[in-house]
C-alpha atoms as a PDB file:
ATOM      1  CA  UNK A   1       0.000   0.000   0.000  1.00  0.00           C
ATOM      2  CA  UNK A   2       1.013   3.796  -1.139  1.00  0.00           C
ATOM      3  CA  UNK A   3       2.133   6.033   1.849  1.00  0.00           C
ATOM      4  CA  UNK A   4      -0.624   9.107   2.151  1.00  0.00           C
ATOM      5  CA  UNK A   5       1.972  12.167   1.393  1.00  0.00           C
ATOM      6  CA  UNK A   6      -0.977  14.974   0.887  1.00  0.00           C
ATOM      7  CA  UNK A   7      -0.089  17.717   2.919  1.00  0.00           C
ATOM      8  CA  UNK A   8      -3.136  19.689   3.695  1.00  0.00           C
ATOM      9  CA  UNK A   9      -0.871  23.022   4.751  1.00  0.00           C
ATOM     10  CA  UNK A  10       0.906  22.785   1.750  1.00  0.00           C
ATOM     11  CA  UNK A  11      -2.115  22.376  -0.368  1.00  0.00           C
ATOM     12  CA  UNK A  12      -3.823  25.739   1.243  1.00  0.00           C
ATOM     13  CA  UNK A  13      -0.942  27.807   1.284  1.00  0.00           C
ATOM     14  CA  UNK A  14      -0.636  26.838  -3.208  1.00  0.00           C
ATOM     15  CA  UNK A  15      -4.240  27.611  -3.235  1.00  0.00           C
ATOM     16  CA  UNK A  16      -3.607  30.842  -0.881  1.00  0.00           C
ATOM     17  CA  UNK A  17      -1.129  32.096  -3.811  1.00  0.00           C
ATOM     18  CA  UNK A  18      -3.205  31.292  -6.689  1.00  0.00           C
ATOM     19  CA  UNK A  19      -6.073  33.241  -5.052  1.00  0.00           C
ATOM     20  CA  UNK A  20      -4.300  36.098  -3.982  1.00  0.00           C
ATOM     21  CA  UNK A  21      -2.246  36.071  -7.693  1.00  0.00           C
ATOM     22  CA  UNK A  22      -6.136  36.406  -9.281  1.00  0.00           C
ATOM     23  CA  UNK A  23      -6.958  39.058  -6.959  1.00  0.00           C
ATOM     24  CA  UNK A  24      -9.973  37.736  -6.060  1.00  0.00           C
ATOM     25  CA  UNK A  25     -12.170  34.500  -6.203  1.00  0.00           C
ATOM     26  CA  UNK A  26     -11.458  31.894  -8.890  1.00  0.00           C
ATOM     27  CA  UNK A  27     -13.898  28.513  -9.875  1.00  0.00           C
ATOM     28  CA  UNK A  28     -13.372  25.551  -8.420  1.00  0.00           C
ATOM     29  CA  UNK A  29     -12.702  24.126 -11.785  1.00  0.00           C
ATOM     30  CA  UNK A  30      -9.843  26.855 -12.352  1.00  0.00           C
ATOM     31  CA  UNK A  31      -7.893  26.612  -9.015  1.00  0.00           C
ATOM     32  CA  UNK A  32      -8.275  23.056  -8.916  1.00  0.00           C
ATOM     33  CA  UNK A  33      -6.194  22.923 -12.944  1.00  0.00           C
ATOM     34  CA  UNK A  34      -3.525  25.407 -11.156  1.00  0.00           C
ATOM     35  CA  UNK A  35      -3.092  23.493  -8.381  1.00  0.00           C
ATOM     36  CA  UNK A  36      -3.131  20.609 -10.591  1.00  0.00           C
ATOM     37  CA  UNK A  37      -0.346  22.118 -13.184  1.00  0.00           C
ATOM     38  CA  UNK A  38       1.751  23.049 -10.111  1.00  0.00           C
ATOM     39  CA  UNK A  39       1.657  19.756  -8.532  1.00  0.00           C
ATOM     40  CA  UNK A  40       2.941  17.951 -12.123  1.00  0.00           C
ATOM     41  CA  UNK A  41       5.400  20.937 -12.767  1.00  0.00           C
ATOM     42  CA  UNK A  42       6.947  20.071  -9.174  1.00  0.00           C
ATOM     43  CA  UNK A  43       6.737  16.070 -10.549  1.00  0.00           C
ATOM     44  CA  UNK A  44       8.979  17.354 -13.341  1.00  0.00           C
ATOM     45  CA  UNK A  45      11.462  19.900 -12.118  1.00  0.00           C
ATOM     46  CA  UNK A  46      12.297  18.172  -8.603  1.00  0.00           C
ATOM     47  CA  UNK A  47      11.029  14.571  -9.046  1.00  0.00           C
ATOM     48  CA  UNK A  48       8.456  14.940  -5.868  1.00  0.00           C
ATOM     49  CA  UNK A  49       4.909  16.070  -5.459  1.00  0.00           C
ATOM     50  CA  UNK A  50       4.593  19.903  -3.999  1.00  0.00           C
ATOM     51  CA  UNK A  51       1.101  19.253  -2.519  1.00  0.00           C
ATOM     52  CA  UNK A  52       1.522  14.871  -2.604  1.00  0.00           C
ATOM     53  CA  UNK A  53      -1.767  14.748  -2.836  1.00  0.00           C
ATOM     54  CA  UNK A  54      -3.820  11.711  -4.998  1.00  0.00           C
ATOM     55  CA  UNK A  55      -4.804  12.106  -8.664  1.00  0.00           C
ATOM     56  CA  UNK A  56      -8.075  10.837  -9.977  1.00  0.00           C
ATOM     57  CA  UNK A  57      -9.561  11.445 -13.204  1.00  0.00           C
ATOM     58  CA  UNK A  58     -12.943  12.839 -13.195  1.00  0.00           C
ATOM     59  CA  UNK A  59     -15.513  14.408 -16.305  1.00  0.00           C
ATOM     60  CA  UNK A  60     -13.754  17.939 -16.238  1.00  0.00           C
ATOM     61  CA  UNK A  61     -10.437  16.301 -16.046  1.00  0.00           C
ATOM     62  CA  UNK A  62      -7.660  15.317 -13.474  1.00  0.00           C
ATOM     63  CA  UNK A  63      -7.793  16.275  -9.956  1.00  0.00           C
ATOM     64  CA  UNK A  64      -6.532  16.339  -6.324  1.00  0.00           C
ATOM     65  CA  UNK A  65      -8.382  13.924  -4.121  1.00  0.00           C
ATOM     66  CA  UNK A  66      -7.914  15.077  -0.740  1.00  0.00           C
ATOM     67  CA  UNK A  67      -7.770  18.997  -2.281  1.00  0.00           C
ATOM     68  CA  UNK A  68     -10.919  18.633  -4.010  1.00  0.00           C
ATOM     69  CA  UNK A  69     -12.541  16.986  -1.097  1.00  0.00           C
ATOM     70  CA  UNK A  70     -11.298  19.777   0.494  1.00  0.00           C
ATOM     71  CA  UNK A  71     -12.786  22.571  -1.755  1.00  0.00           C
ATOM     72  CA  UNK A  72     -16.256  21.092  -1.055  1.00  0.00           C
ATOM     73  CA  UNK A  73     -16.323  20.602   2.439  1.00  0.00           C
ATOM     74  CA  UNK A  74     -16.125  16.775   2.723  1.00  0.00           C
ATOM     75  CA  UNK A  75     -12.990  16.837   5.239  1.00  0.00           C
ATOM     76  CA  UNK A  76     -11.987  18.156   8.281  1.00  0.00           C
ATOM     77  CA  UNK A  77      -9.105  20.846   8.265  1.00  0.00           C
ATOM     78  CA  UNK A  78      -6.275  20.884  10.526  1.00  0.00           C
ATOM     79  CA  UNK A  79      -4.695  23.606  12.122  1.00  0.00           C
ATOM     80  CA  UNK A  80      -3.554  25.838   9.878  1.00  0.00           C
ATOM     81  CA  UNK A  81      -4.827  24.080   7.197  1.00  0.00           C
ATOM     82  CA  UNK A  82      -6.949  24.776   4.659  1.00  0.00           C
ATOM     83  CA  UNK A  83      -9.824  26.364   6.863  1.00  0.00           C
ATOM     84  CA  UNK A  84      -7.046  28.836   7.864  1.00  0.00           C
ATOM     85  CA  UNK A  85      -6.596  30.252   4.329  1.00  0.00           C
ATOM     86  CA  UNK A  86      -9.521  29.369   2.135  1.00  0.00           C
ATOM     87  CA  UNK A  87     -13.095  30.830   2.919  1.00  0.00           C
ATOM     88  CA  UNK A  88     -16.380  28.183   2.449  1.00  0.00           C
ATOM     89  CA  UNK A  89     -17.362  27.669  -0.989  1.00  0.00           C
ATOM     90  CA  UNK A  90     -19.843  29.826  -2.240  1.00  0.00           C
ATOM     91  CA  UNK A  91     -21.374  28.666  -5.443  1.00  0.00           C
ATOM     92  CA  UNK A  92     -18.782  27.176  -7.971  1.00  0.00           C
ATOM     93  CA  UNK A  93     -15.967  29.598  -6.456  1.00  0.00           C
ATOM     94  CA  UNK A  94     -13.624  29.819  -3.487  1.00  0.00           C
ATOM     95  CA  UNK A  95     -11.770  33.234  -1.898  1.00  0.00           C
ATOM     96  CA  UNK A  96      -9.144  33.725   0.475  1.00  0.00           C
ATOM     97  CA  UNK A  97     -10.318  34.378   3.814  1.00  0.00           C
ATOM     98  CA  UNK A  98      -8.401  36.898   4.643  1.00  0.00           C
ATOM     99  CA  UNK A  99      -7.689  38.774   1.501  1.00  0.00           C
ATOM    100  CA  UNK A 100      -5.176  40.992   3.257  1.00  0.00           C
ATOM    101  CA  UNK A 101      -2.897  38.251   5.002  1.00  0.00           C
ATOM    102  CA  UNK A 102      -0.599  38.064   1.899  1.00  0.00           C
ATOM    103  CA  UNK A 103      -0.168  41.757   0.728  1.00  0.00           C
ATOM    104  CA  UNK A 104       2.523  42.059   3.477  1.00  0.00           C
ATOM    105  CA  UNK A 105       4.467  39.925   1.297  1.00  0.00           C
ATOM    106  CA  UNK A 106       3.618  41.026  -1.450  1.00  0.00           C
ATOM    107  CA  UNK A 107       4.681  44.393  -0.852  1.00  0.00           C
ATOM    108  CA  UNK A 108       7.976  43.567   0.351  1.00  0.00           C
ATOM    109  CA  UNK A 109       8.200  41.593  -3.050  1.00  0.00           C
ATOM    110  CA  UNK A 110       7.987  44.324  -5.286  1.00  0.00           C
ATOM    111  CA  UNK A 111       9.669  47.051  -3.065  1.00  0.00           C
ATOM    112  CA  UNK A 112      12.368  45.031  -2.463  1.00  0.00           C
ATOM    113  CA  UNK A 113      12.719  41.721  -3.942  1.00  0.00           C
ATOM    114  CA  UNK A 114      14.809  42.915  -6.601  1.00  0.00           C
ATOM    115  CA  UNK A 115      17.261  44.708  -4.825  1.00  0.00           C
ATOM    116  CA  UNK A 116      20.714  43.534  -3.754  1.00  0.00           C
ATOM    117  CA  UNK A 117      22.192  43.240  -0.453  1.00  0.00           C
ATOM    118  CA  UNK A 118      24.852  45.119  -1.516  1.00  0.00           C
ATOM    119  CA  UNK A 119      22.585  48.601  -3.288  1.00  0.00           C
ATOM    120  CA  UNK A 120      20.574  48.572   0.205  1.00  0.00           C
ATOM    121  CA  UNK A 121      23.607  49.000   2.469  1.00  0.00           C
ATOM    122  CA  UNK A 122      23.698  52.791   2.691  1.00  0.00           C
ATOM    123  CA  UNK A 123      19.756  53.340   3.119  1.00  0.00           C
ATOM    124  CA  UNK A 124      18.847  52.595   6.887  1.00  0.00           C
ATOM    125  CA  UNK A 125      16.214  54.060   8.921  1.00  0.00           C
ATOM    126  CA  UNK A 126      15.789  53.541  12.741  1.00  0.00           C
ATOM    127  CA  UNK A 127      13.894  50.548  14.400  1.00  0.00           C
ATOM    128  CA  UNK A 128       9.885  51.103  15.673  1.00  0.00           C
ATOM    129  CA  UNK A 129       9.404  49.000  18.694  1.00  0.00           C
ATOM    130  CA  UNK A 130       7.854  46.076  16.486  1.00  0.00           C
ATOM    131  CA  UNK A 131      10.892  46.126  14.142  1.00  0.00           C
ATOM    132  CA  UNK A 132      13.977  43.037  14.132  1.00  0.00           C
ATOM    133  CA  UNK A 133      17.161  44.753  13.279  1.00  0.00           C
ATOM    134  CA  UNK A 134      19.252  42.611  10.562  1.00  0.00           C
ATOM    135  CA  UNK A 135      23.440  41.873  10.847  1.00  0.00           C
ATOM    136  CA  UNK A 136      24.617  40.721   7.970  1.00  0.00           C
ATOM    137  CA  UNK A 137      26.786  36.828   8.987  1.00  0.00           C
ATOM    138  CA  UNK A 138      29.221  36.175   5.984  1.00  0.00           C
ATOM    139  CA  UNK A 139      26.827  36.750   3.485  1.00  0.00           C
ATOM    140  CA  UNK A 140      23.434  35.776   4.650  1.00  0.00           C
ATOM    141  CA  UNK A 141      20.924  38.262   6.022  1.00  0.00           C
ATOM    142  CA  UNK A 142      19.981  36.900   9.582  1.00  0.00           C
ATOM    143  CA  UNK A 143      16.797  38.643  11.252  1.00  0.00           C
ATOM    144  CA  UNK A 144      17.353  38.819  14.996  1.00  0.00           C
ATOM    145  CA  UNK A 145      14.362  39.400  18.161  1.00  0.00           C
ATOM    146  CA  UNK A 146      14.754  42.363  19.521  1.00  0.00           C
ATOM    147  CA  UNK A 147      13.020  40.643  22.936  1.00  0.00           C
ATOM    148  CA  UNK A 148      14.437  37.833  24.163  1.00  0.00           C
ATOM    149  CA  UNK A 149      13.234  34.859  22.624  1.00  0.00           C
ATOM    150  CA  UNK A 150      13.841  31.049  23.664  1.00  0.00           C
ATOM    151  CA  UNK A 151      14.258  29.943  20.073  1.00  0.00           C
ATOM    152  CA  UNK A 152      17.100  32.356  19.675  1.00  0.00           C
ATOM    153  CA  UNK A 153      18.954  31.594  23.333  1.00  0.00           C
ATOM    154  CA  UNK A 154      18.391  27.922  23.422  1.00  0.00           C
ATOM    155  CA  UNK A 155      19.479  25.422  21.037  1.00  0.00           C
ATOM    156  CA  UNK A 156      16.284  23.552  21.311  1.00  0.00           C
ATOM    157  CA  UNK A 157      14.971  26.254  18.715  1.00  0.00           C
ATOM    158  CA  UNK A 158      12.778  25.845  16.351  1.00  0.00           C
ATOM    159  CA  UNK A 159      14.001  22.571  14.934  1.00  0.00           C
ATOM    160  CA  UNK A 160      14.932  20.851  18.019  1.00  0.00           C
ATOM    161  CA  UNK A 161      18.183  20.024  20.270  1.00  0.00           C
ATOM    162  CA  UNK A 162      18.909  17.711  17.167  1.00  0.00           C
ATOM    163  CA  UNK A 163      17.974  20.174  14.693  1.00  0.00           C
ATOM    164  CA  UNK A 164      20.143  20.857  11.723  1.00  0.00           C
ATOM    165  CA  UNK A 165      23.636  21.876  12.189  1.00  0.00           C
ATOM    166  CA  UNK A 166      23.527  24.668   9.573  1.00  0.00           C
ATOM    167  CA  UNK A 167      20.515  26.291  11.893  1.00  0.00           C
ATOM    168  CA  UNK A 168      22.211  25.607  14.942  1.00  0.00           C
ATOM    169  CA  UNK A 169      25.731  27.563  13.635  1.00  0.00           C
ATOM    170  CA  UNK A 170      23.196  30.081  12.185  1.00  0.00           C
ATOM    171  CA  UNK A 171      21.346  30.979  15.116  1.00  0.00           C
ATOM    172  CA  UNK A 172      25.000  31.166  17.224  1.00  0.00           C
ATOM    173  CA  UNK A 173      26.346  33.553  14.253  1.00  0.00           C
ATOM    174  CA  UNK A 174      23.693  35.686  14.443  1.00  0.00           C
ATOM    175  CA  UNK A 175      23.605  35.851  18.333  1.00  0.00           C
ATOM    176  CA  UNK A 176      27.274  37.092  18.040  1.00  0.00           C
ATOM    177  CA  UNK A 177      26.821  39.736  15.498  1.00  0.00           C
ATOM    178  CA  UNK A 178      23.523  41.113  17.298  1.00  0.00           C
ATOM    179  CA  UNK A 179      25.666  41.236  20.660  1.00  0.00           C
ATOM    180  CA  UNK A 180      28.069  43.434  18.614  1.00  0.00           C
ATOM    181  CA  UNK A 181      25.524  45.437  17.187  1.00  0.00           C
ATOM    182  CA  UNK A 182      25.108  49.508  18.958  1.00  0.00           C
ATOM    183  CA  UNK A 183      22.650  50.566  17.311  1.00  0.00           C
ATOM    184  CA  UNK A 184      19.473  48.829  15.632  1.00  0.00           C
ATOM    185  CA  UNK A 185      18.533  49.713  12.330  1.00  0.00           C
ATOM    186  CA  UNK A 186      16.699  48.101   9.492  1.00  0.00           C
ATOM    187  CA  UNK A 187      17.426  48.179   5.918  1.00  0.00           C
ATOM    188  CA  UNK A 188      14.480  49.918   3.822  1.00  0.00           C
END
């Protein structure tokens, strides 16, 4: 017997940015083809399913089993899972439900996602209370908590006393450089 590999988050968060790309709601028949087309274009670029969910043919073509089960309301949604990011199907369509929760990156991706390191180095503008500031470590960008933060003291962080090492010599790095660092700032 097949291992289940459908990941539910995984599935939401695809259908998240396919939503949020159309700018509004799209047909069950449409987001279910995207999701589709992403799931083989992830077959052929990295050998492995994105989503790993099961394909079954149906009358309007191929589709995600669990996703499409999902889309209509037939299974339950785990935490942080597809009830988290998709609203209840109205009609033949489905929205984000919260149309807003992705513009933060989105604005940050065209500000800034085409700007080097390097080119932002000599713009700087002083930390709010809510801001991180950055140090650069080698070359990698590492955000650090202004507050203290058991994920950044301990290594039990995120990922686990057994985590992996490159996190682990990460998260020391970047608690060295923010010890050096007088004065917090954030590159804008």
């Amino acid at each position: 017997m097949l291992k289940n590999l459908f990941n539910e988050k995984k599935a939401a968060q695809a259908a998240a940015y396919f939503l949020f790309r159309a700018g509004g709601p799209l047909s069950v028949l449409k987001l279910m083809k995207l999701l589709y087309f992403a799931e083989r274009r992830s077959f052929e670029k990295f050998g492995e399913p994105m989503i790993g969910d099961r394909l079954a043919s149906m009358p309007h073509g191929p589709v995600l089993s669990c996703t499409y089960n999902h889309m209509n309301g037939d299974l339950p949604s785990i935490e942080g899972g597809w009830e988290f990011w998709i609203a209840d199907r109205a009609e033949h369509d489905l929205a984000l439900r919260d149309p807003g929760a992705l513009q933060p990156l989105d604005r940050v991706a065209t500000q800034a996602g085409h700007v080097g390191l390097g080119e932002q180095a000599g713009r700087v503008q002083p930390l709010g209370v809510e801001q991180r500031p950055l140090a650069v470590v080698g070359e990698k960008l590492c955000v650090l908590a202004t507050q203290e933060r058991p994920d950044l003291r301990s290594e039990s962080g995120p990922f686990g006393a057994s985590g992996p090492e490159g996190h682990t010599v990460a998260r020391r790095r970047a608690r060295a450089a923010a010890s050096s660092v007088s004065s917090a700032a954030i590159v804008t």
